[in-house]
PDB file of N, CA and C in Angstrom:
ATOM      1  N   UNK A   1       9.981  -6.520  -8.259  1.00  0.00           N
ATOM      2  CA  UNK A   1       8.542  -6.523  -8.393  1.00  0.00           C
ATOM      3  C   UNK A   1       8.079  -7.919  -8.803  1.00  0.00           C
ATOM      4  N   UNK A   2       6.891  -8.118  -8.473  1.00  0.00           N
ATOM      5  CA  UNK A   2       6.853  -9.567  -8.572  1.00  0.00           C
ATOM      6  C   UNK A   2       5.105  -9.503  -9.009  1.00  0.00           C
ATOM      7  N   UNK A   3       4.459  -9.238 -10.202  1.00  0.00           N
ATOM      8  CA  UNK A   3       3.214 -10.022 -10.526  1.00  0.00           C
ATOM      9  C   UNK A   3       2.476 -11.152 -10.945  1.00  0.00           C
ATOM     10  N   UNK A   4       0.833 -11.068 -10.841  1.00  0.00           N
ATOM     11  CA  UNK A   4       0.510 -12.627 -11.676  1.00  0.00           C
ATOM     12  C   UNK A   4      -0.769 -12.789 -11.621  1.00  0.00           C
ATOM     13  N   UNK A   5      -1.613 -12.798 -12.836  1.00  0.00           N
ATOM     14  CA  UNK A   5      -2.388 -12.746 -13.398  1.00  0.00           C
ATOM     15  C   UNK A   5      -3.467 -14.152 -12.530  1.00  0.00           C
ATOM     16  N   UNK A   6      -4.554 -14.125 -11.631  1.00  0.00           N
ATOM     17  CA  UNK A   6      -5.288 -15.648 -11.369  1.00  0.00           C
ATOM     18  C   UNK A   6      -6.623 -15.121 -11.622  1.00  0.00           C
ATOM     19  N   UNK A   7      -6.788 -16.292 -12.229  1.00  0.00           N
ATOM     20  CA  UNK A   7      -8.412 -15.789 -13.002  1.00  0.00           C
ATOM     21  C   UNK A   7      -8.701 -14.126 -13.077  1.00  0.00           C
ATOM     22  N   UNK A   8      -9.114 -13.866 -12.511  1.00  0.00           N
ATOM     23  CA  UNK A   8      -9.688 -12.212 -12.974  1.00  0.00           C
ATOM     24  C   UNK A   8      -9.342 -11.555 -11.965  1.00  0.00           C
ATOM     25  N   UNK A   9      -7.937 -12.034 -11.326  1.00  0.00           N
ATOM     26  CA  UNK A   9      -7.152 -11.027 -10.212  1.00  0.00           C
ATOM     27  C   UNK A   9      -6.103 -11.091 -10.351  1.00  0.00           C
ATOM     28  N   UNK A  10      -5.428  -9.492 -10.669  1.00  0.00           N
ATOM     29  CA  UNK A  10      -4.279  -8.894 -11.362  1.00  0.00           C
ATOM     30  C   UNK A  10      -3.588  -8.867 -10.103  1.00  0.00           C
ATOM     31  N   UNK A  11      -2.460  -9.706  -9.240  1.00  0.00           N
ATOM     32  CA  UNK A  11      -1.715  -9.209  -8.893  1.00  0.00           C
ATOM     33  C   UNK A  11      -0.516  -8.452  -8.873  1.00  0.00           C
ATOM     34  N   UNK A  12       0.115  -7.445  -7.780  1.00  0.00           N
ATOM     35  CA  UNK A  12       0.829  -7.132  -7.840  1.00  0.00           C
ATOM     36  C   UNK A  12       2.175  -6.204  -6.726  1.00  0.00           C
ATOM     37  N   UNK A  13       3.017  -6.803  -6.469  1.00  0.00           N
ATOM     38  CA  UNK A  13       3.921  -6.877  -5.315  1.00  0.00           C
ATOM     39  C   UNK A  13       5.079  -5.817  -5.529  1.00  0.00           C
ATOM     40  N   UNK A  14       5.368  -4.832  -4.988  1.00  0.00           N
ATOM     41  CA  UNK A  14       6.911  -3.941  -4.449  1.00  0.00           C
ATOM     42  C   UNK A  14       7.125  -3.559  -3.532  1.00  0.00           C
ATOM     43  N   UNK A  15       8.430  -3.930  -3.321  1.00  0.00           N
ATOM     44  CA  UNK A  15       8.584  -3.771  -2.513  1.00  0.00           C
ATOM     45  C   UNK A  15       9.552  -5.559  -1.810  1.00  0.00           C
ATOM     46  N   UNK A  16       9.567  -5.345  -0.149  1.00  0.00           N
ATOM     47  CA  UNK A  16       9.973  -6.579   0.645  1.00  0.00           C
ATOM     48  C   UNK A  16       9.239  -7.027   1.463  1.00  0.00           C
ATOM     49  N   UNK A  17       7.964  -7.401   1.819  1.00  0.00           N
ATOM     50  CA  UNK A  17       7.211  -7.484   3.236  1.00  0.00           C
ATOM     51  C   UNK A  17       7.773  -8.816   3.930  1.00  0.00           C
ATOM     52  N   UNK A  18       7.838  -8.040   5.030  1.00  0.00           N
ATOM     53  CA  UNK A  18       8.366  -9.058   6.124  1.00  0.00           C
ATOM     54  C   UNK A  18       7.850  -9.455   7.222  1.00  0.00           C
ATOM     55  N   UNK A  19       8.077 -10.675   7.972  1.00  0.00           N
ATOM     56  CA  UNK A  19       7.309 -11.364   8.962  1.00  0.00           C
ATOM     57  C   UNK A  19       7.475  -9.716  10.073  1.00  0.00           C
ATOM     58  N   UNK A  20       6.464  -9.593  10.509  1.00  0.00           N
ATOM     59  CA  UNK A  20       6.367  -8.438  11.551  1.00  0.00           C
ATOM     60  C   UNK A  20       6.450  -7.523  11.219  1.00  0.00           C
ATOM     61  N   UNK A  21       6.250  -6.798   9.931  1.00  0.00           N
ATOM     62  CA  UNK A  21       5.770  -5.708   9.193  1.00  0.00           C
ATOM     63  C   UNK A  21       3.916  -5.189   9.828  1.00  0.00           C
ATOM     64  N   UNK A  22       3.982  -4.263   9.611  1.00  0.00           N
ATOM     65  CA  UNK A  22       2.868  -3.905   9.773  1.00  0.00           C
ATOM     66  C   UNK A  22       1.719  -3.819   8.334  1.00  0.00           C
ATOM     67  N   UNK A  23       0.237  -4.469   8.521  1.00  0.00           N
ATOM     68  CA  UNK A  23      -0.029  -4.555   7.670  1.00  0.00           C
ATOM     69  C   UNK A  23      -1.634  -3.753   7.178  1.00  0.00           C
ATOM     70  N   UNK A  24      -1.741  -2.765   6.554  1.00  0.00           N
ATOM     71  CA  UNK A  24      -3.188  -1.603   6.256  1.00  0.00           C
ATOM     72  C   UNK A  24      -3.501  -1.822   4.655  1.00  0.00           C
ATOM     73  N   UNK A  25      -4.901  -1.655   4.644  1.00  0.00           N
ATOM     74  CA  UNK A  25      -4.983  -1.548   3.415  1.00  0.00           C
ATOM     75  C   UNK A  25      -5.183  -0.029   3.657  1.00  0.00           C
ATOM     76  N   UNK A  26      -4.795   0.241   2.245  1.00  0.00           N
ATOM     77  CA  UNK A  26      -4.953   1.956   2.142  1.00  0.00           C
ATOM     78  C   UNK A  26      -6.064   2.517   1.606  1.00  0.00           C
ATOM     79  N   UNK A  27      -6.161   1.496   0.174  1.00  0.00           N
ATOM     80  CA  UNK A  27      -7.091   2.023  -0.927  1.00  0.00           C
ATOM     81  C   UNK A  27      -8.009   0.964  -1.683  1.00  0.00           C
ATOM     82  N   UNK A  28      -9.304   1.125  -1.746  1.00  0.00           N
ATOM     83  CA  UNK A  28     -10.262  -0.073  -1.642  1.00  0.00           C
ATOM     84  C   UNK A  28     -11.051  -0.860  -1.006  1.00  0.00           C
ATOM     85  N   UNK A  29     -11.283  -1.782  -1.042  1.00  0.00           N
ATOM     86  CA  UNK A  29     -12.087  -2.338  -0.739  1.00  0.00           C
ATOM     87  C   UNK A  29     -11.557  -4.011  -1.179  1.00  0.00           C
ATOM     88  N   UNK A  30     -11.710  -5.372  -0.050  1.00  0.00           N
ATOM     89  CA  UNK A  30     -11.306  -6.065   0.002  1.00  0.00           C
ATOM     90  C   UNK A  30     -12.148  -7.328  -0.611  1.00  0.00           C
ATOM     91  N   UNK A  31     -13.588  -6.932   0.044  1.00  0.00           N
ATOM     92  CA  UNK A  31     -14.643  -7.152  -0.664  1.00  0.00           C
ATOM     93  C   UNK A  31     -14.812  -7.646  -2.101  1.00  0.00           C
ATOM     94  N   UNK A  32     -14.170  -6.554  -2.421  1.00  0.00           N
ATOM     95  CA  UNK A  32     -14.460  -6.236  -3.865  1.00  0.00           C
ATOM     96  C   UNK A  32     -13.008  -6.398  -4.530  1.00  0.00           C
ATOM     97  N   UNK A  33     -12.348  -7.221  -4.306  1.00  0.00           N
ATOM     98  CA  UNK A  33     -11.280  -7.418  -4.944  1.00  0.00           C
ATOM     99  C   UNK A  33     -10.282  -6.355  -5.919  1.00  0.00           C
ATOM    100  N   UNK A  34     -10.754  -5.394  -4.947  1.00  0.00           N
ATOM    101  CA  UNK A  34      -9.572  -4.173  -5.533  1.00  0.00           C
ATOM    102  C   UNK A  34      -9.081  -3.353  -4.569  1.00  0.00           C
ATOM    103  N   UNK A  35      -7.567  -3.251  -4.841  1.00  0.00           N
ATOM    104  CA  UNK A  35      -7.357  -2.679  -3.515  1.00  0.00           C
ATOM    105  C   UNK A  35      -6.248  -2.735  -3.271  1.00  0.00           C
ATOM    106  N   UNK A  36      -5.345  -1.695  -2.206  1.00  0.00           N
ATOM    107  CA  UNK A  36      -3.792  -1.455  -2.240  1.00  0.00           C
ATOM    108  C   UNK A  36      -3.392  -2.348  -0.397  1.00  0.00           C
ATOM    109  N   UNK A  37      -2.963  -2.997  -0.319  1.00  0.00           N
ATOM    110  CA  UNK A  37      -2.251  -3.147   0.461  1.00  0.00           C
ATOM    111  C   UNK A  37      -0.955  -2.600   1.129  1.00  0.00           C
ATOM    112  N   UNK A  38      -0.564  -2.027   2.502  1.00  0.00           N
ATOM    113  CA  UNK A  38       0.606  -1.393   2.099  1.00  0.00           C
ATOM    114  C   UNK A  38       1.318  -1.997   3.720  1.00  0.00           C
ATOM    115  N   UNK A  39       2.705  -2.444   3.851  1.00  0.00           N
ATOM    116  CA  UNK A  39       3.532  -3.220   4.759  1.00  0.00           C
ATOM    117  C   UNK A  39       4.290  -1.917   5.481  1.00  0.00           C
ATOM    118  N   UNK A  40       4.537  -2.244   6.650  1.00  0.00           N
ATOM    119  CA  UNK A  40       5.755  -1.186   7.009  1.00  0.00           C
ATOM    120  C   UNK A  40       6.072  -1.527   8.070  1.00  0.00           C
ATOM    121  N   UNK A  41       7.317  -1.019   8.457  1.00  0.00           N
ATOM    122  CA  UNK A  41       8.296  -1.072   9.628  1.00  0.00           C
ATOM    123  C   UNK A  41       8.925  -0.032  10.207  1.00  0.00           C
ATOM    124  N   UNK A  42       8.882   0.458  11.428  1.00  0.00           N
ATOM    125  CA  UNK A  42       9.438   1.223  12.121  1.00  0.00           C
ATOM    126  C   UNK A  42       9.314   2.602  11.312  1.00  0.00           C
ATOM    127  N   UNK A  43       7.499   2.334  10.763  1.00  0.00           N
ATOM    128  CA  UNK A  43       6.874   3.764  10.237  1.00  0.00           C
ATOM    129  C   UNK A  43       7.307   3.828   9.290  1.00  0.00           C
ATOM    130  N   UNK A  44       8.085   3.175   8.417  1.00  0.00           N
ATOM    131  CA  UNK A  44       8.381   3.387   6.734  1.00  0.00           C
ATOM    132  C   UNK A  44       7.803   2.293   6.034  1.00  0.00           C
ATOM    133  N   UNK A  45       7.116   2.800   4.804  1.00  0.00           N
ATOM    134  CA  UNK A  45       6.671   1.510   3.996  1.00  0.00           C
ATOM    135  C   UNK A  45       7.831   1.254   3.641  1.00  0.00           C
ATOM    136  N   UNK A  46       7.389  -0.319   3.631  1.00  0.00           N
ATOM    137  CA  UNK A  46       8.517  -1.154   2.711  1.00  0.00           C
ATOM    138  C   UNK A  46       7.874  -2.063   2.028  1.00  0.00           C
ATOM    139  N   UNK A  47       5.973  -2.277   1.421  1.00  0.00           N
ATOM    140  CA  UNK A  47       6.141  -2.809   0.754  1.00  0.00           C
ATOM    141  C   UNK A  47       4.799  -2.594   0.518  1.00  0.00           C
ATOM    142  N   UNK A  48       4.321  -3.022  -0.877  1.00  0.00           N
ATOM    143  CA  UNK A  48       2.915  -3.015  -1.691  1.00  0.00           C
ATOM    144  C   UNK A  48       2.126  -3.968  -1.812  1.00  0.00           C
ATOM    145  N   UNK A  49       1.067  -4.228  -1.669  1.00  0.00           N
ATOM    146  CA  UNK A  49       0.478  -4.855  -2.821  1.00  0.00           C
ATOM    147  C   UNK A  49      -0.953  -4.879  -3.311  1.00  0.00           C
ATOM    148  N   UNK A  50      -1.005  -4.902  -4.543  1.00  0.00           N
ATOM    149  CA  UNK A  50      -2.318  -4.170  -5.418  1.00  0.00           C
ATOM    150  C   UNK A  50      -3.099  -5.247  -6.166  1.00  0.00           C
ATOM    151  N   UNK A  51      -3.902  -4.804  -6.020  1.00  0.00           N
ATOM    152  CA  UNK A  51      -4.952  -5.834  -5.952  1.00  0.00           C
ATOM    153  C   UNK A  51      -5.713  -5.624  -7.155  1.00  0.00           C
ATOM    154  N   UNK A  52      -5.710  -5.798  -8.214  1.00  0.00           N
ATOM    155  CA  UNK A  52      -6.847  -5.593  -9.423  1.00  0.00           C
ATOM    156  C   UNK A  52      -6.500  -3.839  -9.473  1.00  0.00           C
ATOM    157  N   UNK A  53      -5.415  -2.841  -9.445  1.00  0.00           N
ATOM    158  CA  UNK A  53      -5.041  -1.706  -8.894  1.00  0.00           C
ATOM    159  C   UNK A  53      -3.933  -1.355  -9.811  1.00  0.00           C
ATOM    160  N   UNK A  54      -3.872  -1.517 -11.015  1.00  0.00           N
ATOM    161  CA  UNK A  54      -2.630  -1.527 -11.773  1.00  0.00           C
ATOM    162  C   UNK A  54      -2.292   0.116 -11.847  1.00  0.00           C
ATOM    163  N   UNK A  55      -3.064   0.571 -12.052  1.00  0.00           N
ATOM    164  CA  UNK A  55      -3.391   2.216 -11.847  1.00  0.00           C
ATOM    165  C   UNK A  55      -2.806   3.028 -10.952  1.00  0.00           C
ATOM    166  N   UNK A  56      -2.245   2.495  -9.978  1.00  0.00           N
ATOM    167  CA  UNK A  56      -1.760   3.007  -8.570  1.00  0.00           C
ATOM    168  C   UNK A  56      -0.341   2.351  -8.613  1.00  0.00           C
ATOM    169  N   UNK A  57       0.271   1.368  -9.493  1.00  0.00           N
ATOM    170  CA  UNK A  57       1.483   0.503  -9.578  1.00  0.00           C
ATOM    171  C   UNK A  57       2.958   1.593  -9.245  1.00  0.00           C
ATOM    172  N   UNK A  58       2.976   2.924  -9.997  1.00  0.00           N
ATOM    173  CA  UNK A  58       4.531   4.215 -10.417  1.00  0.00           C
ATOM    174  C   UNK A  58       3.997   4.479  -8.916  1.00  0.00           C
ATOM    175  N   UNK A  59       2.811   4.988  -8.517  1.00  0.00           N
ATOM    176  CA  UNK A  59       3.121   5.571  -7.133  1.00  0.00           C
ATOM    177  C   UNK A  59       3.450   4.837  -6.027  1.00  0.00           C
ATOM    178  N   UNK A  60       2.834   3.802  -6.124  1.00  0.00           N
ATOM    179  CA  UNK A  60       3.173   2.537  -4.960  1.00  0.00           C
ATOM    180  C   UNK A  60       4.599   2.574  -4.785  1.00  0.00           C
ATOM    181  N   UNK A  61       5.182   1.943  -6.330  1.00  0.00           N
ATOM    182  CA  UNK A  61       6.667   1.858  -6.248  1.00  0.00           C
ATOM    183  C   UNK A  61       7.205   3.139  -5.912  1.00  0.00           C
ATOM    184  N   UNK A  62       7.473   3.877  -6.764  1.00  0.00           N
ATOM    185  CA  UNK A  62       8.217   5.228  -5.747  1.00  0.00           C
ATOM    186  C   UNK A  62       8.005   5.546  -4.369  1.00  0.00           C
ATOM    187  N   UNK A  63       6.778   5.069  -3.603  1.00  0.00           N
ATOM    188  CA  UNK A  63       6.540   5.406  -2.583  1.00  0.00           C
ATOM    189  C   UNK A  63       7.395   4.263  -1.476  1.00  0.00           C
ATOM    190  N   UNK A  64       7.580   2.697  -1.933  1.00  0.00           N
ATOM    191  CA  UNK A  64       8.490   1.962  -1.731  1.00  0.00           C
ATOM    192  C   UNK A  64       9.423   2.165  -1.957  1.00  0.00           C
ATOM    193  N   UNK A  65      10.075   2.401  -3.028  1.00  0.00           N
ATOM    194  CA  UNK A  65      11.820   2.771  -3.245  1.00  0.00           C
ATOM    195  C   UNK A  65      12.049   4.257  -2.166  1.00  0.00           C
ATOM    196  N   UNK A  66      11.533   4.880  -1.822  1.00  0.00           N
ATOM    197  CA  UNK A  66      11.655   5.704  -1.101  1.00  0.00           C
ATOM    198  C   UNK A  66      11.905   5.717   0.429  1.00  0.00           C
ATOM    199  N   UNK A  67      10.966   4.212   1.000  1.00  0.00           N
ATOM    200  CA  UNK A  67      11.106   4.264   2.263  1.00  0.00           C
ATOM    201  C   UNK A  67      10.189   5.067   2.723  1.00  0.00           C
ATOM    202  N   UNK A  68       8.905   5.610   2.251  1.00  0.00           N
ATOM    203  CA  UNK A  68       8.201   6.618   2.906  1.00  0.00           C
ATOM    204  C   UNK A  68       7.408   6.376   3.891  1.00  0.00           C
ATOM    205  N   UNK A  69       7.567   7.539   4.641  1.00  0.00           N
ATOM    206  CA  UNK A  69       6.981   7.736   5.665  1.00  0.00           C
ATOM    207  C   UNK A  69       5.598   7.446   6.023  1.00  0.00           C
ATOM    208  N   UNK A  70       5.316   6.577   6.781  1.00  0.00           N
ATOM    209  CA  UNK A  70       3.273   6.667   7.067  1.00  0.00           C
ATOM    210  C   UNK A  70       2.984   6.998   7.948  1.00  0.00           C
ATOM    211  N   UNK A  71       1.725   7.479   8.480  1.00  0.00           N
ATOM    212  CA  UNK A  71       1.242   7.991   9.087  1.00  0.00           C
ATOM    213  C   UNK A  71      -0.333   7.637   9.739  1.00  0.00           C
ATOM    214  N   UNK A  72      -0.294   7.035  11.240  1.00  0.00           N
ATOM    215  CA  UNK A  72      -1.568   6.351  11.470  1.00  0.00           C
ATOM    216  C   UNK A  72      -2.489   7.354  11.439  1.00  0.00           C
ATOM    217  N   UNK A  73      -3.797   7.097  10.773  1.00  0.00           N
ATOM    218  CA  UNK A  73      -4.335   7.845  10.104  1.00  0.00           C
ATOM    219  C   UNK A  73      -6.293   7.013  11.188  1.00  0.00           C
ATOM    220  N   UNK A  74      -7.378   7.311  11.547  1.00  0.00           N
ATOM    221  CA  UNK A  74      -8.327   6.629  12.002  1.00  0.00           C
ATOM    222  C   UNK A  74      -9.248   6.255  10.878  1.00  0.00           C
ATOM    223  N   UNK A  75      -8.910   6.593   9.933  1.00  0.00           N
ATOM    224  CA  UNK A  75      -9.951   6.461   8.787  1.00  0.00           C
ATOM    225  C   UNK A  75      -9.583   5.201   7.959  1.00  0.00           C
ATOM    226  N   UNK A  76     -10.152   4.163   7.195  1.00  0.00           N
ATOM    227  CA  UNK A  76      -9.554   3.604   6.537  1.00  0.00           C
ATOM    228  C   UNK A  76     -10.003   3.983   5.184  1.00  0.00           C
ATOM    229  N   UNK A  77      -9.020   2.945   4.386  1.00  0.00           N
ATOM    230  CA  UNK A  77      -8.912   3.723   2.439  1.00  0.00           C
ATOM    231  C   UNK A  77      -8.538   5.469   2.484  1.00  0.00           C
ATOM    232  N   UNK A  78      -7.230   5.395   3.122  1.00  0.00           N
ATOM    233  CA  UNK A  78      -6.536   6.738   2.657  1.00  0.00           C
ATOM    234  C   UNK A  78      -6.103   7.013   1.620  1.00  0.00           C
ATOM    235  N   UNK A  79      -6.275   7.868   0.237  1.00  0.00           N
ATOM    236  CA  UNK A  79      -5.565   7.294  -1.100  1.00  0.00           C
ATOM    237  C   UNK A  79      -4.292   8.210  -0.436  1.00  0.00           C
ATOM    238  N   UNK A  80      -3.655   7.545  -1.619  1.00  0.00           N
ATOM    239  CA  UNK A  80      -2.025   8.262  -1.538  1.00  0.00           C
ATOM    240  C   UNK A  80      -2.112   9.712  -2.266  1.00  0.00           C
ATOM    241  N   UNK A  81      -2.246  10.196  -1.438  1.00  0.00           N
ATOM    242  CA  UNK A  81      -2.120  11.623  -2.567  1.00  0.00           C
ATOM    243  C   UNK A  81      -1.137  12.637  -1.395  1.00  0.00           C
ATOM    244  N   UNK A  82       0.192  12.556  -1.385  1.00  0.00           N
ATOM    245  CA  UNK A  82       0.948  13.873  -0.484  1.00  0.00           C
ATOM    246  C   UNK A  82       0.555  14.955  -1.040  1.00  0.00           C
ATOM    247  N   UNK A  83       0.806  16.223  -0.675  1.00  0.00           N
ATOM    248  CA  UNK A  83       0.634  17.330  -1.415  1.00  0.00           C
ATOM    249  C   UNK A  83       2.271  17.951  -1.558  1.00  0.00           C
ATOM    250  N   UNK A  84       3.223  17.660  -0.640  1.00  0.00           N
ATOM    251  CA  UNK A  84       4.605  17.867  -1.205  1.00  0.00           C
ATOM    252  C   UNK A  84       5.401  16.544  -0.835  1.00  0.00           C
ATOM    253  N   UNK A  85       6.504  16.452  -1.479  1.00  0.00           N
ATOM    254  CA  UNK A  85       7.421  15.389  -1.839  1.00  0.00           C
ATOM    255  C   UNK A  85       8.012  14.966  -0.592  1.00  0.00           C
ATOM    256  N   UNK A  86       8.037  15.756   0.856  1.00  0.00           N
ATOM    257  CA  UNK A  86       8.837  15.562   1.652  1.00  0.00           C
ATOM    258  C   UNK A  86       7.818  15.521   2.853  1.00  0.00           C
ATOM    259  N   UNK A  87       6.473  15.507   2.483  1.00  0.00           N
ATOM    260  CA  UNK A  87       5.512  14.918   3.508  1.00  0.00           C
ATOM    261  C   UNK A  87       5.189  13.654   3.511  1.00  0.00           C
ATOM    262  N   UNK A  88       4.757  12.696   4.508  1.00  0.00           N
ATOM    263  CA  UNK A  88       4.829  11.796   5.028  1.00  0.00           C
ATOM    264  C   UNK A  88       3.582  11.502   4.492  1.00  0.00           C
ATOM    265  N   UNK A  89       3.136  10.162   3.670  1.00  0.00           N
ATOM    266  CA  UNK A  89       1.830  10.184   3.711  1.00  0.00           C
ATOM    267  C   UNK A  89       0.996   9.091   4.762  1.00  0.00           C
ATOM    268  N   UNK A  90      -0.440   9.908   4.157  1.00  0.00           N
ATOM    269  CA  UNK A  90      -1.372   9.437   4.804  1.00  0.00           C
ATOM    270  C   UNK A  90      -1.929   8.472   4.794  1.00  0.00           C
ATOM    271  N   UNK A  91      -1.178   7.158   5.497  1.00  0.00           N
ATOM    272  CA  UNK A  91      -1.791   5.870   5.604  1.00  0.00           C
ATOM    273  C   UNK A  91      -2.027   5.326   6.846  1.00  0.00           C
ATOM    274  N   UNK A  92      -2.953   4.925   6.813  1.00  0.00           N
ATOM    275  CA  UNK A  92      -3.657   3.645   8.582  1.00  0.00           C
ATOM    276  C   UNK A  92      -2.821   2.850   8.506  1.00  0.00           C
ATOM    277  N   UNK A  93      -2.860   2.617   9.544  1.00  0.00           N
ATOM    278  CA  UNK A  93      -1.507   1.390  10.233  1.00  0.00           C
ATOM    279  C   UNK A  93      -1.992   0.453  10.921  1.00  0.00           C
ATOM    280  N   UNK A  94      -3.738   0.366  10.681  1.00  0.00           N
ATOM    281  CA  UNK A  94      -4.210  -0.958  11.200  1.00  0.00           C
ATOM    282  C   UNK A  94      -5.475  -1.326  10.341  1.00  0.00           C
ATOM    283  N   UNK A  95      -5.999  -2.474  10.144  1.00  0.00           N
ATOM    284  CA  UNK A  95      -7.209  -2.830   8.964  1.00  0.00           C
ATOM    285  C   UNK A  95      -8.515  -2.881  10.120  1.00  0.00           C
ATOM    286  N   UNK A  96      -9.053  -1.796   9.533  1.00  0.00           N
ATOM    287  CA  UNK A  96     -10.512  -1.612   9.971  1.00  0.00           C
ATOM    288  C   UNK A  96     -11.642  -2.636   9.320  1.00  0.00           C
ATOM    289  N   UNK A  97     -12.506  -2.927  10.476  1.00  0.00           N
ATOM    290  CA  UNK A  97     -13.679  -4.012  10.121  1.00  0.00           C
ATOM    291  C   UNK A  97     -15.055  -3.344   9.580  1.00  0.00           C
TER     292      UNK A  97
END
């Protein structure tokens, strides 16, 4: 995990993102400097990052250490909420304008 505090924006990174990852925000608003970023590859996240979002940090990570599943979704700002452990969640897989 990798954070860091710049002026009045809390970052914060889990995960690995990699060149040709796919890249959605999930939750927030970009605007407004809060907000989840989430990376993935071949439909599994593999990586986070939170934006002024410290609040969302245990699920992000478990949802990274996991490898979980996403799911292109047409809506953007999907929060993470599965309803069981072995469903795939509900995240966009492309950043809406």
């Amino acid at each position: 995990m990798f954070w860091s505090d710049q002026y009045d924006c809390k970052l914060q990174l889990v995960g690995h993102p990699r060149p040709g990852d796919l890249v959605s925000v999930t939750e927030g608003d970009l605007t407004r400097r809060r907000c989840v970023v989430v990376y993935s590859r071949a439909g599994r996240m593999t990586a986070a990052l939170l934006v002024n979002s410290p609040h969302r940090l245990r699920a992000y990570r478990e949802a990274v250490t996991a490898a979980t599943p996403v799911v292109a979704l047409a809506r953007h700002r999907t929060p993470l909420c599965p309803t069981r452990s072995d469903d795939p969640l509900p995240l966009p897989l492309r950043i809406e304008e």
